[in-house]
Structures are given as C-alpha cells and as structure tokens.
N, C-alpha and C. Protein backbone atom coordinates (compact mmCIF):
# COMPACT_ATOMS: atom_id res chain seq x y z
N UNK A 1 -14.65 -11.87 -10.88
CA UNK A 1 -13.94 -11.47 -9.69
C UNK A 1 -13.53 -9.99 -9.83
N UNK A 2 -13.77 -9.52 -8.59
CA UNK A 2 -13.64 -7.85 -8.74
C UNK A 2 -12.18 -7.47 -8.26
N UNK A 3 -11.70 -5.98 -8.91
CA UNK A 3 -10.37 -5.92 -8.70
C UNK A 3 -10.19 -5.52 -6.95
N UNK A 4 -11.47 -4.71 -6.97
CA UNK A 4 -11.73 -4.39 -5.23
C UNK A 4 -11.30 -5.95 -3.97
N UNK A 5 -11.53 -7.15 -4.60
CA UNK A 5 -11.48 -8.15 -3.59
C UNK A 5 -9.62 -7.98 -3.27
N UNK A 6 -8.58 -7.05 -4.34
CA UNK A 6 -7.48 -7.40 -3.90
C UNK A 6 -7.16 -6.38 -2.90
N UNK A 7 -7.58 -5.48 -2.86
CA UNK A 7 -8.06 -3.80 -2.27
C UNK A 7 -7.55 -3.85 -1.28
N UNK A 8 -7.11 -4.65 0.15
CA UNK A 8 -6.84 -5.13 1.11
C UNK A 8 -5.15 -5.56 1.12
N UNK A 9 -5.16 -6.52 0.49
CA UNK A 9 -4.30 -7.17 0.30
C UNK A 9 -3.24 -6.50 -0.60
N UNK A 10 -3.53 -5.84 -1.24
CA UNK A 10 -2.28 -4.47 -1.86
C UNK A 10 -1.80 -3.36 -0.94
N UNK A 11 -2.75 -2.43 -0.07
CA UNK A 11 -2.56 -1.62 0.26
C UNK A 11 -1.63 -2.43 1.41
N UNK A 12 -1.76 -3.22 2.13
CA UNK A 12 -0.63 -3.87 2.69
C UNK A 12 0.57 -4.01 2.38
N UNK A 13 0.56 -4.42 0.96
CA UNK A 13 1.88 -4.78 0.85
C UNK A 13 2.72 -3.57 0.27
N UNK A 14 1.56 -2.52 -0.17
CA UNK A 14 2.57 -1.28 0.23
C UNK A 14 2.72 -0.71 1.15
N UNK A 15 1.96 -0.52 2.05
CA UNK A 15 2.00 0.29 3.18
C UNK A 15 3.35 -0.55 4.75
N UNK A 16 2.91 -1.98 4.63
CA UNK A 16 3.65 -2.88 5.66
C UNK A 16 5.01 -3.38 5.00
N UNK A 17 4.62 -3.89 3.39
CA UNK A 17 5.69 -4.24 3.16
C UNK A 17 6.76 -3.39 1.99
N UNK A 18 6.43 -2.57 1.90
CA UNK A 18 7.25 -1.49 0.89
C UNK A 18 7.34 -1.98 -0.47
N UNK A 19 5.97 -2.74 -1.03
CA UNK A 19 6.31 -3.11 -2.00
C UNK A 19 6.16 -2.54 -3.04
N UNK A 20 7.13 -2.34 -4.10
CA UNK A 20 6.54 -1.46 -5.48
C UNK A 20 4.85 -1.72 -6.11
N UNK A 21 4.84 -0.71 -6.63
CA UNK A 21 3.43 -1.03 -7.58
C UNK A 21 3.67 -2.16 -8.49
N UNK A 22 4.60 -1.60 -9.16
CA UNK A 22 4.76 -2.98 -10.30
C UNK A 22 4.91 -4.21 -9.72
N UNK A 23 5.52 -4.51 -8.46
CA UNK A 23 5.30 -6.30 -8.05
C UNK A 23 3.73 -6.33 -7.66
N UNK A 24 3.19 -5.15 -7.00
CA UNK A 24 1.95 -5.70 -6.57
C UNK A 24 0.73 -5.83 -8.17
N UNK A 25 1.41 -5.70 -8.90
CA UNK A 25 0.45 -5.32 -9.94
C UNK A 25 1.01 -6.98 -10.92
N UNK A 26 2.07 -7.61 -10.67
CA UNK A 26 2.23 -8.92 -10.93
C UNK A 26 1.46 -9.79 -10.49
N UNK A 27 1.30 -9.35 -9.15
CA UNK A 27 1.02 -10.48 -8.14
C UNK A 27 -0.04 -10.90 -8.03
N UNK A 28 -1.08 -9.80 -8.07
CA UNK A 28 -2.05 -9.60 -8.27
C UNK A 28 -2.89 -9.82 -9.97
N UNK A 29 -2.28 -9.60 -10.88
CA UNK A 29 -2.65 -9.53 -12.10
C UNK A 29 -3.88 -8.40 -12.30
N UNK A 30 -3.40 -7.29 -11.33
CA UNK A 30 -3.91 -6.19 -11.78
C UNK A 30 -3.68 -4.84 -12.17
N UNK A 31 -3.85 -3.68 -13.51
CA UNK A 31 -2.99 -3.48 -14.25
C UNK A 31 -3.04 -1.99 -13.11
N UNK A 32 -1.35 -1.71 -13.29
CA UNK A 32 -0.55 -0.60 -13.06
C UNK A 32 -1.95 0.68 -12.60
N UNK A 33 -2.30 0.93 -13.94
CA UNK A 33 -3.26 1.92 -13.42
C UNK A 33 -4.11 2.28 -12.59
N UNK A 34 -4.89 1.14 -12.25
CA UNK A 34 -5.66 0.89 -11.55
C UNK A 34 -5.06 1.20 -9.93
N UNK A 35 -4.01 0.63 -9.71
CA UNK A 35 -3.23 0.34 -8.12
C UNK A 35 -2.89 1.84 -7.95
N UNK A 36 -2.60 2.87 -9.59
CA UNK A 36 -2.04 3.91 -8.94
C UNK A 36 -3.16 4.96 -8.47
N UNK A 37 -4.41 4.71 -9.28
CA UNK A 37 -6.20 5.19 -8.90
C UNK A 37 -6.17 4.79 -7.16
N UNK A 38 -6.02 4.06 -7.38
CA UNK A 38 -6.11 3.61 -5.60
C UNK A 38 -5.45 4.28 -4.64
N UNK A 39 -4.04 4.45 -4.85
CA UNK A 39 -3.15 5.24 -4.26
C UNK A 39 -3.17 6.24 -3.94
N UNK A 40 -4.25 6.83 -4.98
CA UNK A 40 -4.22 8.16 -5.12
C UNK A 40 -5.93 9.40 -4.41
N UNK A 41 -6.55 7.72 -4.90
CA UNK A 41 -7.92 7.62 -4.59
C UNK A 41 -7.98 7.93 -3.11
N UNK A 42 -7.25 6.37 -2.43
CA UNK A 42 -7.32 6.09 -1.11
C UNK A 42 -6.02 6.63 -0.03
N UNK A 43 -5.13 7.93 -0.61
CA UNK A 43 -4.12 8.33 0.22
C UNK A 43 -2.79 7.27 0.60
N UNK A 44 -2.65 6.18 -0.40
CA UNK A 44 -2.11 5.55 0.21
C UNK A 44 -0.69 5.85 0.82
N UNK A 45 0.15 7.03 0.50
CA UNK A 45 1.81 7.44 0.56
C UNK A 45 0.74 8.25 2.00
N UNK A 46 0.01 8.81 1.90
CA UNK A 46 -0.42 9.55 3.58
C UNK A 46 -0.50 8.46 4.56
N UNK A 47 -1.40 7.48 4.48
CA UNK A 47 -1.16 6.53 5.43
C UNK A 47 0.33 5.51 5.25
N UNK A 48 1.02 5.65 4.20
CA UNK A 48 2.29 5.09 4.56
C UNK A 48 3.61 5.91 5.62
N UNK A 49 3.07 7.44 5.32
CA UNK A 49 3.66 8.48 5.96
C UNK A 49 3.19 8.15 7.62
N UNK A 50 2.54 8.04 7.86
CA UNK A 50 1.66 8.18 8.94
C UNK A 50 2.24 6.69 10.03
N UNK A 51 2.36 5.51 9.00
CA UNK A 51 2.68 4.25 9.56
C UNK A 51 4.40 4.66 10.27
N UNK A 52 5.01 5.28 9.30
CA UNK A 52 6.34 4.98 9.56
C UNK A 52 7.09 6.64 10.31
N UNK A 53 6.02 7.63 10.62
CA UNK A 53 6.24 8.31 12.28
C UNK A 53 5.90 7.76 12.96
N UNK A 54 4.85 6.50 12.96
CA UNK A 54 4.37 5.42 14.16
C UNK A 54 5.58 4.85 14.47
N UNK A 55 6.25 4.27 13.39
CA UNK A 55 7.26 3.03 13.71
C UNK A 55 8.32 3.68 14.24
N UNK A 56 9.19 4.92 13.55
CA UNK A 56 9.81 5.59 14.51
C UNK A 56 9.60 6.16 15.88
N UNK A 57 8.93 7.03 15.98
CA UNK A 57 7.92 6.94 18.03
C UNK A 57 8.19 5.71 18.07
N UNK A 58 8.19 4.61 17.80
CA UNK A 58 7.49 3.66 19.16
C UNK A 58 9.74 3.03 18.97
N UNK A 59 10.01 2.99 18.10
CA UNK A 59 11.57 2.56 18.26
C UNK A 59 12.27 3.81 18.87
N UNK A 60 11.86 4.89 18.96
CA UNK A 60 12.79 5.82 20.10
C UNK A 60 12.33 5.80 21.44
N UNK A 61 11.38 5.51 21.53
CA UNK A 61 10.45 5.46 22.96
C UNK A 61 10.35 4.16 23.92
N UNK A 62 10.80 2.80 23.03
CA UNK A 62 11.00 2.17 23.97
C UNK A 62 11.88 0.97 23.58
C-alpha cells in the first residue's frame, strides 16, 4: 500500500480540519517527513491560506 493512497485524505485534514502534522502522521501511520515533503511539495499552507480568505469573504458577505 502506497503512502500516496493517504494523499487525499491528509491534505484535508489539514487544510479543512486544522489538523497538526503529527496527528495526521498517527493516523495515518505515516512518518512526519514524508507529510512535511508533501506540504511543501504540494503548497499545502498556500492552499490553506487561500481556503481561509475564502471562508472569511463568504462570512462578511453574507
């Protein structure tokens, strides 16, 4: 089983649910390094940036 099948399912739970690396790296049983390659790989703090000027706009706007 590849670490990519969790690839989905992490970047969620940082991006939607604010979750630390280290729980997602429990949860998952995949190691620290790897999640922070990803992060870093795949922009993940840019698209978390990006989610939460969304969430603000849309809670001042309506």
């Amino acid at each position: 089983m590849t670490k990519m099948k969790f690839y989905k399912q992490a970047i969620t739970m940082y991006i939607e649910r604010n979750t630390p690396i280290d729980i997602i790296s429990q949860a998952f049983n995949i190691p620290r390094r790897t999640l922070f390659y990803w992060k870093k790989k795949y922009e993940w703090d840019k698209k978390y940036f990006e989610k939460s000027i969304i969430r603000r706009f849309l809670i001042r706007n309506y």
